[in-house]
PDB file of N, CA and C in Angstrom:
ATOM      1  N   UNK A   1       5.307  29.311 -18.021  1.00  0.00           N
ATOM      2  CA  UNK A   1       4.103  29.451 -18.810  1.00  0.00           C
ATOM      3  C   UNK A   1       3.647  28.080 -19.317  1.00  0.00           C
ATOM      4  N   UNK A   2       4.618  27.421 -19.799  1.00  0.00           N
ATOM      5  CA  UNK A   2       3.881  26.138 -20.387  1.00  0.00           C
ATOM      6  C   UNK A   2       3.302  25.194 -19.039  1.00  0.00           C
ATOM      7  N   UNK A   3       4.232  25.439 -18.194  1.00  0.00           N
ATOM      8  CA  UNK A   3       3.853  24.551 -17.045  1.00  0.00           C
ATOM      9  C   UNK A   3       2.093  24.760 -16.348  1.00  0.00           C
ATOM     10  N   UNK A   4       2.388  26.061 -16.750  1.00  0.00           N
ATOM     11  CA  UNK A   4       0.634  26.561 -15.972  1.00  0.00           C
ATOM     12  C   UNK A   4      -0.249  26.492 -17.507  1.00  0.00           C
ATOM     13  N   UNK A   5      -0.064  26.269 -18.329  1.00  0.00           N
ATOM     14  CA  UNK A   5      -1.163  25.958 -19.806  1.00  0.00           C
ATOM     15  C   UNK A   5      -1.060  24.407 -19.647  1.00  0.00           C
ATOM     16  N   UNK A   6      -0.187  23.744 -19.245  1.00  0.00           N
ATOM     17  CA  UNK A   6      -0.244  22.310 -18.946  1.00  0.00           C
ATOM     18  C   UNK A   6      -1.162  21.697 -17.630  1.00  0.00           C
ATOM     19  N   UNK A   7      -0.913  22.322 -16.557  1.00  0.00           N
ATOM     20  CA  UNK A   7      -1.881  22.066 -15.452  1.00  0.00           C
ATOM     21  C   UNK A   7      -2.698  22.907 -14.869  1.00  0.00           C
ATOM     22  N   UNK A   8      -2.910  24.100 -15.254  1.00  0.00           N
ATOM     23  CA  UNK A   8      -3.811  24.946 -14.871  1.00  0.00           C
ATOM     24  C   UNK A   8      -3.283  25.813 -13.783  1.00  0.00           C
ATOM     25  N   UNK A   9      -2.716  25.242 -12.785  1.00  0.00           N
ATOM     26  CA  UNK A   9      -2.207  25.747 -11.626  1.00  0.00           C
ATOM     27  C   UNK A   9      -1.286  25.075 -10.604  1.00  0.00           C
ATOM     28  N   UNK A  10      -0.819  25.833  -9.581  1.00  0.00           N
ATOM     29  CA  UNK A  10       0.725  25.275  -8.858  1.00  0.00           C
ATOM     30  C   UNK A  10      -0.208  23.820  -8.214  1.00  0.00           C
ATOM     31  N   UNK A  11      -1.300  23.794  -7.549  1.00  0.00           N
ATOM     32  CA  UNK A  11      -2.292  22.792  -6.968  1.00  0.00           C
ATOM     33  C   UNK A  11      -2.199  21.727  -7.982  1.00  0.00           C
ATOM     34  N   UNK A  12      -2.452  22.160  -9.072  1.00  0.00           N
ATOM     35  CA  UNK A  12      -2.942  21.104 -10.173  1.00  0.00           C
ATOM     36  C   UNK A  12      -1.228  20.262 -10.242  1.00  0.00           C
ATOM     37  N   UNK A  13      -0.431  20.975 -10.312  1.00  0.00           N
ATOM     38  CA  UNK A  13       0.936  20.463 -10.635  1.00  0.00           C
ATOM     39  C   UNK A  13       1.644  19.411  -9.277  1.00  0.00           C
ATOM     40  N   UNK A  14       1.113  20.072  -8.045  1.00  0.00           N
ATOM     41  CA  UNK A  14       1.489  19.648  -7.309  1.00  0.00           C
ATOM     42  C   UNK A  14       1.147  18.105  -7.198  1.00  0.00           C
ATOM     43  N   UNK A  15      -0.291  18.187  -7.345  1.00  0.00           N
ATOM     44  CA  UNK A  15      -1.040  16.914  -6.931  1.00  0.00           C
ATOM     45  C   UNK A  15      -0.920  15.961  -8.251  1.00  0.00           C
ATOM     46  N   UNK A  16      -0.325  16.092  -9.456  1.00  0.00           N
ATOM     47  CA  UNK A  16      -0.225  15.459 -10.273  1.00  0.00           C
ATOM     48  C   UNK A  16       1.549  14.925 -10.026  1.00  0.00           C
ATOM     49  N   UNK A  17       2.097  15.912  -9.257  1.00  0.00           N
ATOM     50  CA  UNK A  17       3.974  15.158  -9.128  1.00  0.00           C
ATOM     51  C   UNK A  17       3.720  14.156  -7.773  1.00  0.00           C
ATOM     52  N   UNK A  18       2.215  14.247  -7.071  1.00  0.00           N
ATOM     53  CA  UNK A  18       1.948  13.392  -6.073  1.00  0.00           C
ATOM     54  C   UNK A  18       1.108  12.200  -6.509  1.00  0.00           C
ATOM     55  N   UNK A  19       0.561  12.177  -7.489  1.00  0.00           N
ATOM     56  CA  UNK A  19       0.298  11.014  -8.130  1.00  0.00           C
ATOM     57  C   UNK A  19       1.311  10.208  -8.853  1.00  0.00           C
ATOM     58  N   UNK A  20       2.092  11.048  -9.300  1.00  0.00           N
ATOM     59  CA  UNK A  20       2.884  10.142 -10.254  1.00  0.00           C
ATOM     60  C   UNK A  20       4.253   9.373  -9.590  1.00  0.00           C
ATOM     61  N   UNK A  21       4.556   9.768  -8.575  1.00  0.00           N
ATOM     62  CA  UNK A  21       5.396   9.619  -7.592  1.00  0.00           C
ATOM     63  C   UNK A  21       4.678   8.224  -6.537  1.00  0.00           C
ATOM     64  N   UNK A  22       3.763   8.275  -6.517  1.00  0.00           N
ATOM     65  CA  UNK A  22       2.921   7.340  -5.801  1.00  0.00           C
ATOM     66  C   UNK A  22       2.337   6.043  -6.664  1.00  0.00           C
ATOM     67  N   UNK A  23       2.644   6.563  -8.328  1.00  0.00           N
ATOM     68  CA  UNK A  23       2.239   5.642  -8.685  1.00  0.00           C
ATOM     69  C   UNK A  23       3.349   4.703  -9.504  1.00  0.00           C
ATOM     70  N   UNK A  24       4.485   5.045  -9.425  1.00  0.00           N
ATOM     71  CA  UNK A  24       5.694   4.454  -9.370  1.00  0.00           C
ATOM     72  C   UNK A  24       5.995   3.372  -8.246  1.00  0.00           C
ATOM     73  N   UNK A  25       5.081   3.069  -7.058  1.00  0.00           N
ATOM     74  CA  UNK A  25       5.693   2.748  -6.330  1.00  0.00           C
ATOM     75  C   UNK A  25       4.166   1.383  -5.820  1.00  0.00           C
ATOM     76  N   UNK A  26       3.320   1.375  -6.905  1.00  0.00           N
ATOM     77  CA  UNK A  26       2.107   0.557  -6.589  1.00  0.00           C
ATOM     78  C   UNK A  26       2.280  -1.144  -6.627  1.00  0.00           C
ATOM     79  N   UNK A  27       3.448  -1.506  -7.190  1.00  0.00           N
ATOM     80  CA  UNK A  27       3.835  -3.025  -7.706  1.00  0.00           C
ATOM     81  C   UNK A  27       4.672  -3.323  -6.433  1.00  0.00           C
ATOM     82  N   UNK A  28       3.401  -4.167  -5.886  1.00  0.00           N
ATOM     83  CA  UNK A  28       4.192  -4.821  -4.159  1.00  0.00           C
ATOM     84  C   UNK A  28       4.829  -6.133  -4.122  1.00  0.00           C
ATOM     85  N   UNK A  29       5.890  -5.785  -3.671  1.00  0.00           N
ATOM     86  CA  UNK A  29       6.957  -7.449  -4.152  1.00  0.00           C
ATOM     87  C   UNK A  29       5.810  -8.409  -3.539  1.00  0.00           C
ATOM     88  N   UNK A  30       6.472  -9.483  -5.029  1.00  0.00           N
ATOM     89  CA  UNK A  30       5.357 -10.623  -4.556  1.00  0.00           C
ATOM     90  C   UNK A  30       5.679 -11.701  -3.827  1.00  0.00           C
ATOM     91  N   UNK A  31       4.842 -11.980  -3.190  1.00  0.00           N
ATOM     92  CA  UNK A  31       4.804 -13.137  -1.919  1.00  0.00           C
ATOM     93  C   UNK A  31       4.884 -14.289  -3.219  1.00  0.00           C
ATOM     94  N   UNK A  32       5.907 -15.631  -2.708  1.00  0.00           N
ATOM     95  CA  UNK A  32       5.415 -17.048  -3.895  1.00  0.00           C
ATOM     96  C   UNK A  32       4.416 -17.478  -3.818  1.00  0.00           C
ATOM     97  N   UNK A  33       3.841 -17.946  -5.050  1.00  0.00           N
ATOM     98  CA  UNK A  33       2.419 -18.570  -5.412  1.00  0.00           C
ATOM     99  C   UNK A  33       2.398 -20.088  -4.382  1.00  0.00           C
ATOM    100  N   UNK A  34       3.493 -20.704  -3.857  1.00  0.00           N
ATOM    101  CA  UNK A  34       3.899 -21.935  -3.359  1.00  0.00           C
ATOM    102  C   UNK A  34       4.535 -21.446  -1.961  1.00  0.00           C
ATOM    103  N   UNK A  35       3.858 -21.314  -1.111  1.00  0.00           N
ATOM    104  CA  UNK A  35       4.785 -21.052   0.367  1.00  0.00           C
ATOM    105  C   UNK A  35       5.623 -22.231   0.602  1.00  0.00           C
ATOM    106  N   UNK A  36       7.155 -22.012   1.131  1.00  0.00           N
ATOM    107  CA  UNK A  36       7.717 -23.152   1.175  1.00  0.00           C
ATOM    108  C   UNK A  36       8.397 -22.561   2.593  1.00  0.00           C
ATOM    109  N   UNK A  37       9.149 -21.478   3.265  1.00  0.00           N
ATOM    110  CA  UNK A  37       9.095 -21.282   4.229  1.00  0.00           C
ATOM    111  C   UNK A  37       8.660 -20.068   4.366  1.00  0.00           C
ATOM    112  N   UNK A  38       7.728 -19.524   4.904  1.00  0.00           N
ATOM    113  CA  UNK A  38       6.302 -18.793   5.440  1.00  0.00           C
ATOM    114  C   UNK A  38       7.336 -17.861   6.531  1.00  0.00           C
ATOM    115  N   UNK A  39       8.127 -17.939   7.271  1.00  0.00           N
ATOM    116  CA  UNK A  39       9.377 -17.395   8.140  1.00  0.00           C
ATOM    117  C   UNK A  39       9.656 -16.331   7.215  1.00  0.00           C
ATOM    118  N   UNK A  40      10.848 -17.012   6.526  1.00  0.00           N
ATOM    119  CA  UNK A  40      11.464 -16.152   5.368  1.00  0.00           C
ATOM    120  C   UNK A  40      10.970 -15.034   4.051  1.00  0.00           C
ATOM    121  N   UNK A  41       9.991 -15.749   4.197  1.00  0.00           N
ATOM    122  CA  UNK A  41       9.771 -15.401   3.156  1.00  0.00           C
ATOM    123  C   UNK A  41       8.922 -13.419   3.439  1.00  0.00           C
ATOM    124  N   UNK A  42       7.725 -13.729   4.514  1.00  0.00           N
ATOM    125  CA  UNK A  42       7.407 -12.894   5.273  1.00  0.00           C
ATOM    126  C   UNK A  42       8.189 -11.921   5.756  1.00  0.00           C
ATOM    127  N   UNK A  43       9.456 -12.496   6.235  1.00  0.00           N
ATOM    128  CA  UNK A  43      10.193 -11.218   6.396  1.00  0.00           C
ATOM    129  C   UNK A  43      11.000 -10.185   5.817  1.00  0.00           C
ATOM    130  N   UNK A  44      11.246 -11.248   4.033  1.00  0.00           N
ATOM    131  CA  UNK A  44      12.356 -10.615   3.296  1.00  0.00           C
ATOM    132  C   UNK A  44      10.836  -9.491   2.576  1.00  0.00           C
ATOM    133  N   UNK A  45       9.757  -9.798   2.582  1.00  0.00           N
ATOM    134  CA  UNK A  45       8.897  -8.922   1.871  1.00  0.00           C
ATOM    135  C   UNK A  45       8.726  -7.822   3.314  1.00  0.00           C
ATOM    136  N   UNK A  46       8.174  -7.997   4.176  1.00  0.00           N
ATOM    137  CA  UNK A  46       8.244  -7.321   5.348  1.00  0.00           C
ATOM    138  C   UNK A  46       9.106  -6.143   5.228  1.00  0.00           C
ATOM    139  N   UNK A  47      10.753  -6.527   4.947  1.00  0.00           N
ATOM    140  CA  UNK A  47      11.754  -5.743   5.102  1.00  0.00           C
ATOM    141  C   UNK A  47      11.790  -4.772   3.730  1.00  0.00           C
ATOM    142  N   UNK A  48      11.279  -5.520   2.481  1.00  0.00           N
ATOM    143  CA  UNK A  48      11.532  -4.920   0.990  1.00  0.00           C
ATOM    144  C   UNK A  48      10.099  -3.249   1.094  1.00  0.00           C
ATOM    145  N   UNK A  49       9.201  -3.981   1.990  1.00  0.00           N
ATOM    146  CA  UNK A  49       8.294  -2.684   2.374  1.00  0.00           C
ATOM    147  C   UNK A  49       8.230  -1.676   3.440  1.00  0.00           C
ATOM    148  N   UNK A  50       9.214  -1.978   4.140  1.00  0.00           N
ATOM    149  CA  UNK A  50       9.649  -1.149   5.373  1.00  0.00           C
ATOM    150  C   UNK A  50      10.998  -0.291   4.400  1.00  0.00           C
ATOM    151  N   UNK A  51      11.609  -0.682   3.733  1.00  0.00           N
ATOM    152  CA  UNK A  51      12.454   0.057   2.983  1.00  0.00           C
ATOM    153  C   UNK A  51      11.913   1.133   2.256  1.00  0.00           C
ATOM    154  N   UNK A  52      10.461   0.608   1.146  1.00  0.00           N
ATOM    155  CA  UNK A  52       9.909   1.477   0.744  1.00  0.00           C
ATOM    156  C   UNK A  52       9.372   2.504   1.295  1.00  0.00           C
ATOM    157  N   UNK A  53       8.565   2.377   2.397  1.00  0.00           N
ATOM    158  CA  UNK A  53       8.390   3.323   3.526  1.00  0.00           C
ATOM    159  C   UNK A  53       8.916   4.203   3.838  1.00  0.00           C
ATOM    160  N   UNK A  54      10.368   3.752   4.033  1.00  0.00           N
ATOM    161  CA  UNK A  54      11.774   4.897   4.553  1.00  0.00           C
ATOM    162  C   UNK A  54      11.944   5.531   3.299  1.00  0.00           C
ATOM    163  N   UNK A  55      11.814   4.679   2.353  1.00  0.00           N
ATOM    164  CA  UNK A  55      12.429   5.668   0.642  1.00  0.00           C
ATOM    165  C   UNK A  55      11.528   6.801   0.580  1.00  0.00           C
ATOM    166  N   UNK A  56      10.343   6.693   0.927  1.00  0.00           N
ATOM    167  CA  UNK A  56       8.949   7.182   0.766  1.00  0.00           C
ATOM    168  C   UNK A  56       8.695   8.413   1.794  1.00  0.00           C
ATOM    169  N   UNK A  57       9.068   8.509   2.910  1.00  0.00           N
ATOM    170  CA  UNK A  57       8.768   8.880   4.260  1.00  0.00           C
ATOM    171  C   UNK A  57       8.578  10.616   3.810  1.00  0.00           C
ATOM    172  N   UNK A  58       9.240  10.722   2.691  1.00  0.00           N
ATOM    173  CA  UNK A  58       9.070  12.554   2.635  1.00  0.00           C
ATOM    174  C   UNK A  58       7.719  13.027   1.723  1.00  0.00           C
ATOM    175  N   UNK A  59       7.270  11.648   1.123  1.00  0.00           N
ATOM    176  CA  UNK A  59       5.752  11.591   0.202  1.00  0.00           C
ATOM    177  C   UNK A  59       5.049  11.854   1.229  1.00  0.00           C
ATOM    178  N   UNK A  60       5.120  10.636   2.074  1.00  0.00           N
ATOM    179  CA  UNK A  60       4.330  10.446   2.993  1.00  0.00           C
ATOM    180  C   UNK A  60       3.796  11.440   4.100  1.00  0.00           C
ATOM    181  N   UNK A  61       4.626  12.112   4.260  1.00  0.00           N
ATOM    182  CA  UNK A  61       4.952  13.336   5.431  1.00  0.00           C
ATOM    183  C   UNK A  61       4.046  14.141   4.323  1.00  0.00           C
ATOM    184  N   UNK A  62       4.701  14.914   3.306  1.00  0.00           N
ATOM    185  CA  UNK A  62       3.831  15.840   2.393  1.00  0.00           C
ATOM    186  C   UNK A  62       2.394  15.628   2.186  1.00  0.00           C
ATOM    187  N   UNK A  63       2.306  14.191   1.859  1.00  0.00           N
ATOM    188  CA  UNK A  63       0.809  13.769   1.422  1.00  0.00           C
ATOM    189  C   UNK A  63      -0.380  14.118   2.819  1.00  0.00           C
ATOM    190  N   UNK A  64       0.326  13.438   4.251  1.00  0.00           N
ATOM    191  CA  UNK A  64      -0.492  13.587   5.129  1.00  0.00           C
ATOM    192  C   UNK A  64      -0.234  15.083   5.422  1.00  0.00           C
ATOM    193  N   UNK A  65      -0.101  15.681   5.279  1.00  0.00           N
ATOM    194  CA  UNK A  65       0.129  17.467   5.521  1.00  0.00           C
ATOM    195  C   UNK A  65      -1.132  18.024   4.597  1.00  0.00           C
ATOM    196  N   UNK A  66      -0.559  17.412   3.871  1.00  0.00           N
ATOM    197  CA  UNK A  66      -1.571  18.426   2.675  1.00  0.00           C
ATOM    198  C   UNK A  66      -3.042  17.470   2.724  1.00  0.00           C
ATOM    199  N   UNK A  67      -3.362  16.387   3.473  1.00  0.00           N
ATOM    200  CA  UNK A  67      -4.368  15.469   2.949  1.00  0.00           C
ATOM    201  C   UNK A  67      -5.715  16.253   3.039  1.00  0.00           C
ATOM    202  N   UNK A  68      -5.999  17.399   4.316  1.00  0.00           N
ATOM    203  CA  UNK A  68      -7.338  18.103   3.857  1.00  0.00           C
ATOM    204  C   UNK A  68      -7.356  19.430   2.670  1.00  0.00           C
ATOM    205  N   UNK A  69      -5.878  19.735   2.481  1.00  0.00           N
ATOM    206  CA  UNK A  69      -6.423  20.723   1.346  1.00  0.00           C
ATOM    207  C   UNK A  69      -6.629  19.630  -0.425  1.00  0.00           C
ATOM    208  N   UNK A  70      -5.934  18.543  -0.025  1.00  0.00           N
ATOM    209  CA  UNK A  70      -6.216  18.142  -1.469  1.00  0.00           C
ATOM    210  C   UNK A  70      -6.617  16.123  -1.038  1.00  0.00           C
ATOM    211  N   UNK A  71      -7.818  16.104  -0.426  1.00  0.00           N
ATOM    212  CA  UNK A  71      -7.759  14.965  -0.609  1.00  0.00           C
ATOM    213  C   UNK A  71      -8.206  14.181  -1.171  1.00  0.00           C
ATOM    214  N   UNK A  72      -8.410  14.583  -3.042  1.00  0.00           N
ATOM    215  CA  UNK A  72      -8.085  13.769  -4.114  1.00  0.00           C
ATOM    216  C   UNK A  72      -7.104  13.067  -4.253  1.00  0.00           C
ATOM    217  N   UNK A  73      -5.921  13.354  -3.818  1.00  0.00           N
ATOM    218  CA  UNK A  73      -4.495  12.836  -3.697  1.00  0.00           C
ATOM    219  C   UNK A  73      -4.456  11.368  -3.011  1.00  0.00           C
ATOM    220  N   UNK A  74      -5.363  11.112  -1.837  1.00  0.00           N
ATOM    221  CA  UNK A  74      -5.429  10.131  -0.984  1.00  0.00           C
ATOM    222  C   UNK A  74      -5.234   8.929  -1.365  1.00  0.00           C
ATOM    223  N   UNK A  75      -5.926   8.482  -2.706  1.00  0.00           N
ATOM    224  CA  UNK A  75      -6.151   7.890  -2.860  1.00  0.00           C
ATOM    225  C   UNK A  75      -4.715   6.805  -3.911  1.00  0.00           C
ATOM    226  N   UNK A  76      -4.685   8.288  -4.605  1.00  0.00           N
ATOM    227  CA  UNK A  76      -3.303   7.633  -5.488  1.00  0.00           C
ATOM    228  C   UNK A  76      -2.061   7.420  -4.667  1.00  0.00           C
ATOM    229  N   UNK A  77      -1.571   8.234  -3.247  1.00  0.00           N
ATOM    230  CA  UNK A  77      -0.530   7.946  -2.582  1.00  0.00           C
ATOM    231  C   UNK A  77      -0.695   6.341  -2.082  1.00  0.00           C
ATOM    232  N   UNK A  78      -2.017   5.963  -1.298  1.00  0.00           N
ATOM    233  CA  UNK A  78      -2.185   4.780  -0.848  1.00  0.00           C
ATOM    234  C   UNK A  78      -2.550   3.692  -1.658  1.00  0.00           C
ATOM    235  N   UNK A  79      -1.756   3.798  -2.787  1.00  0.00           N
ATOM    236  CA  UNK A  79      -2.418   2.728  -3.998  1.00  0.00           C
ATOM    237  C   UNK A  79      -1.082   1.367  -3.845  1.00  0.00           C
ATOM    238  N   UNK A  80      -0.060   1.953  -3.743  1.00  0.00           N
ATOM    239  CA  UNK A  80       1.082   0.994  -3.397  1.00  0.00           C
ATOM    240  C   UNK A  80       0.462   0.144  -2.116  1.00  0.00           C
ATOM    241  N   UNK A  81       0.645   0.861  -1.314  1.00  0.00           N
ATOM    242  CA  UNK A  81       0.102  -0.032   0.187  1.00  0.00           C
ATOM    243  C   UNK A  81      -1.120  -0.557   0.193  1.00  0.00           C
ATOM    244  N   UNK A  82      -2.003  -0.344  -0.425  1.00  0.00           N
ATOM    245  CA  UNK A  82      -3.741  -0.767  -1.020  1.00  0.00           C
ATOM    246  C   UNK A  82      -2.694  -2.514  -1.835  1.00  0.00           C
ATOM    247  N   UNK A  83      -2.350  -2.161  -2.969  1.00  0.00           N
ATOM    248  CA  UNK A  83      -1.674  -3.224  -3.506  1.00  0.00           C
ATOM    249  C   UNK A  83      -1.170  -4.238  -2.282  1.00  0.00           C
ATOM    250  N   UNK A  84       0.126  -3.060  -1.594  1.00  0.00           N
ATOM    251  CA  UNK A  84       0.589  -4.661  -0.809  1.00  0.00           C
ATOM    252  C   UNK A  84      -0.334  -5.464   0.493  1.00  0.00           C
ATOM    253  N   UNK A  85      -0.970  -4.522   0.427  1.00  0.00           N
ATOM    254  CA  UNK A  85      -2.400  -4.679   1.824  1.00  0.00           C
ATOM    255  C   UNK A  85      -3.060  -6.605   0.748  1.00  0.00           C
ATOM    256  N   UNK A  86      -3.405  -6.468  -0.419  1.00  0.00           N
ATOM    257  CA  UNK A  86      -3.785  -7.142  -1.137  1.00  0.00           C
ATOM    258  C   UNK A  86      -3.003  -8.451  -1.402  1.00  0.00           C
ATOM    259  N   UNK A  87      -2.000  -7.915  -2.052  1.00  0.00           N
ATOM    260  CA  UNK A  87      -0.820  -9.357  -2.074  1.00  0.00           C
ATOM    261  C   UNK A  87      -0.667  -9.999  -0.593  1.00  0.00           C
ATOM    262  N   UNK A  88      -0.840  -9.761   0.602  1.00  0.00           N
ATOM    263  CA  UNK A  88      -0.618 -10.325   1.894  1.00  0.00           C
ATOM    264  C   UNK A  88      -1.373 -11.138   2.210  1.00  0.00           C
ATOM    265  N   UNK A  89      -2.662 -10.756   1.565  1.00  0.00           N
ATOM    266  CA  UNK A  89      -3.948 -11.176   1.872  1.00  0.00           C
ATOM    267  C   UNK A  89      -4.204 -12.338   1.354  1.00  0.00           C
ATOM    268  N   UNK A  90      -3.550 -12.407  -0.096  1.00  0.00           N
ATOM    269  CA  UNK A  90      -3.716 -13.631  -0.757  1.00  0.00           C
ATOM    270  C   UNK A  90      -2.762 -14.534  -0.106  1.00  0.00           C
ATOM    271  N   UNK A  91      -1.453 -13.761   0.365  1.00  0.00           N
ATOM    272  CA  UNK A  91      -0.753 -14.782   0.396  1.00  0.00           C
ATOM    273  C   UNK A  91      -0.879 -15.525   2.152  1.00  0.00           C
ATOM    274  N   UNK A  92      -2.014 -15.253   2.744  1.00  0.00           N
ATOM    275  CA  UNK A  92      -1.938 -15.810   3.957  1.00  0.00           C
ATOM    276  C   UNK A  92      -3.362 -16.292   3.893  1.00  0.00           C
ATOM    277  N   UNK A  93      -4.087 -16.585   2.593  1.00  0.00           N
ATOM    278  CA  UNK A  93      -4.990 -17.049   1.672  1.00  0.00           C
ATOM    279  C   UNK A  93      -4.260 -18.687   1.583  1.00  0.00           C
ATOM    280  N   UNK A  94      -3.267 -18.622   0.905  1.00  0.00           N
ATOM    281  CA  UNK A  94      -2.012 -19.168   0.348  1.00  0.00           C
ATOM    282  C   UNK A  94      -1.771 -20.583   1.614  1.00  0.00           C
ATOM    283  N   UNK A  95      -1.347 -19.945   2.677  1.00  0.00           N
ATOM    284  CA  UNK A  95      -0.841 -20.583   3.845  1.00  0.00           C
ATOM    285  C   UNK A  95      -2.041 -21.016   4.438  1.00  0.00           C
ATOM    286  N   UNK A  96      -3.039 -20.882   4.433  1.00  0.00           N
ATOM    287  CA  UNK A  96      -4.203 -21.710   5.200  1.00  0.00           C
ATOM    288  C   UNK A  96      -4.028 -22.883   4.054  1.00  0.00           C
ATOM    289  N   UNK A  97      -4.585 -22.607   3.115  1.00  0.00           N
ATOM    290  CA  UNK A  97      -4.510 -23.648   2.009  1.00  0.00           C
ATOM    291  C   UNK A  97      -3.479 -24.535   1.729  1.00  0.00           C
ATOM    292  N   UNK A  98      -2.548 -24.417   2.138  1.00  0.00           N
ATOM    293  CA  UNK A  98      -0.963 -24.978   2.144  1.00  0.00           C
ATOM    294  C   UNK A  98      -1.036 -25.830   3.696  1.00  0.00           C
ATOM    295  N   UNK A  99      -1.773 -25.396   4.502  1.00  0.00           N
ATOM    296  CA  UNK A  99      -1.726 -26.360   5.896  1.00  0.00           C
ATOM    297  C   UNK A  99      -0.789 -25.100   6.585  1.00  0.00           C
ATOM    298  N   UNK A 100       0.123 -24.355   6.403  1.00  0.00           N
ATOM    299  CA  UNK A 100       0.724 -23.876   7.801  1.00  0.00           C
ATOM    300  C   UNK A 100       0.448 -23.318   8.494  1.00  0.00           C
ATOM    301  N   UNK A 101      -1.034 -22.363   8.488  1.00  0.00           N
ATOM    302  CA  UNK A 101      -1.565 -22.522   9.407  1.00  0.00           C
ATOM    303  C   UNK A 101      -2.751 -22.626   9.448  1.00  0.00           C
ATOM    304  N   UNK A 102      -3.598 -22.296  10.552  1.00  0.00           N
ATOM    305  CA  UNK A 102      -5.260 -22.541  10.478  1.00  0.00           C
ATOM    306  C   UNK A 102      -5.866 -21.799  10.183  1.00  0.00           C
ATOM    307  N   UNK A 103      -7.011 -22.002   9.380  1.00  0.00           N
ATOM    308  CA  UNK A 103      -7.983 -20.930   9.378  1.00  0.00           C
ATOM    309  C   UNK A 103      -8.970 -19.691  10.539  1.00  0.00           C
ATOM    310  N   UNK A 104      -8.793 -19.059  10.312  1.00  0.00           N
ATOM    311  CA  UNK A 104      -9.621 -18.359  11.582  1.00  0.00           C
ATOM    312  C   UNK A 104     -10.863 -18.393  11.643  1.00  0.00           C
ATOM    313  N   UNK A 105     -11.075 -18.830  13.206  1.00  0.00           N
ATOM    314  CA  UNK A 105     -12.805 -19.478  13.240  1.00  0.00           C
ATOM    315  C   UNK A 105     -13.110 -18.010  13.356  1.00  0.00           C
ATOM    316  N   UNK A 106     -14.435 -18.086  13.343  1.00  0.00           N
ATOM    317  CA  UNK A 106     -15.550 -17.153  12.903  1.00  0.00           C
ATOM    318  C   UNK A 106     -15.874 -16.286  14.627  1.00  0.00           C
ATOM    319  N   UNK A 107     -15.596 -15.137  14.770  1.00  0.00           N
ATOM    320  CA  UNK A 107     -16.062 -14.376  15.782  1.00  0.00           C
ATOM    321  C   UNK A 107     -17.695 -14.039  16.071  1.00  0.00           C
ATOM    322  N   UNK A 108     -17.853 -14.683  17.547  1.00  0.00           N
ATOM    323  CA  UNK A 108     -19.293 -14.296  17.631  1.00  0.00           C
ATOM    324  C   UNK A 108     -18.993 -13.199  18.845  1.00  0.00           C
ATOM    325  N   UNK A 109     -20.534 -12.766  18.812  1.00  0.00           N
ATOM    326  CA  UNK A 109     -20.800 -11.692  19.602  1.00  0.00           C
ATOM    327  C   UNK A 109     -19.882 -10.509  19.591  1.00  0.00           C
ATOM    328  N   UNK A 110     -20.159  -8.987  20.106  1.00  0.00           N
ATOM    329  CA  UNK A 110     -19.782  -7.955  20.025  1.00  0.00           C
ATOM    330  C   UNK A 110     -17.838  -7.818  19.417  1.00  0.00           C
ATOM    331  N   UNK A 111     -17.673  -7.492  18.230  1.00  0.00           N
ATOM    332  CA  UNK A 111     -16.392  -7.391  17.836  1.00  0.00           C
ATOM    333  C   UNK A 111     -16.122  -6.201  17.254  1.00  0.00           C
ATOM    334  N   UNK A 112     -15.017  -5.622  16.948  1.00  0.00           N
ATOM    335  CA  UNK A 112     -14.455  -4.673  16.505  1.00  0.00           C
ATOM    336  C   UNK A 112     -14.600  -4.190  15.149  1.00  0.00           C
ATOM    337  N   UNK A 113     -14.952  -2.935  14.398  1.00  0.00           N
ATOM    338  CA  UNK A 113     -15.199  -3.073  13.134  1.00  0.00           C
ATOM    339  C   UNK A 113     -13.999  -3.369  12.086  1.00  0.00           C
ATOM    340  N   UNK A 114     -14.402  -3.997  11.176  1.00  0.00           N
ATOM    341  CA  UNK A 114     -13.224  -4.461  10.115  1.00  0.00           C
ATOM    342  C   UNK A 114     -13.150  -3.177   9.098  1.00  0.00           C
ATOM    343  N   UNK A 115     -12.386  -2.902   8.578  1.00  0.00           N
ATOM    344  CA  UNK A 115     -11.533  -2.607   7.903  1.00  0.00           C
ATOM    345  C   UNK A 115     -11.177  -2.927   5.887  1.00  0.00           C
ATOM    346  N   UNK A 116     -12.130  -3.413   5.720  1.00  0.00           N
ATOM    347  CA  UNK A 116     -11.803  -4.292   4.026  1.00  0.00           C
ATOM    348  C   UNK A 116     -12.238  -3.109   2.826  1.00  0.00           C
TER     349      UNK A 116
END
């Protein structure tokens, strides 16, 4: 009883133990502000989010199951990976600016749509 005067319903409960579960998990290890080896460093974060993934894999499975009956949910499951999608970004932001590697020249003519 309290549980259903608290969320209204099993839906409401569900998608709130799928937010909160998803949102435990939004703080993406951080890449250093100073790349010093770009190798290592890439891979020990690489590996710290492929772990999460596997920790994750039964969210993940549930979330994409259920994603057309509730896909309010979408958004809070992919908030971790939205995050580390972000920290990568800066940090290969990071490495042009640092010299290791080059910037990417500019694509002309017919290309693929992006993604941002």
């Amino acid at each position: 009883v309290t549980l259903f005067r608290t969320f209204g319903s099993k839906e409401a409960l569900i998608a709130e133990a799928l937010r909160s579960r998803a949102s435990a998990h939004t703080a993406p290890a951080a890449l250093p502000a100073d790349p010093q080896d770009p190798e290592r460093e890439l891979t020990l974060w690489a590996a710290a989010h492929l772990a999460e993934l596997g920790a994750s894999r039964a969210l993940i499975r549930q979330a994409m199951s259920d994603m057309a009956e509730r896909p309010d949910v979408a958004p809070c499951v992919a908030s971790g990976w939205s995050a580390a999608d972000a920290e990568l970004r800066r940090y290969l932001v990071r490495l042009v600016e640092c010299g290791f590697v080059e910037a990417p020249r500019p694509v002309t003519g017919p290309t693929l749509a992006r993604y941002d």
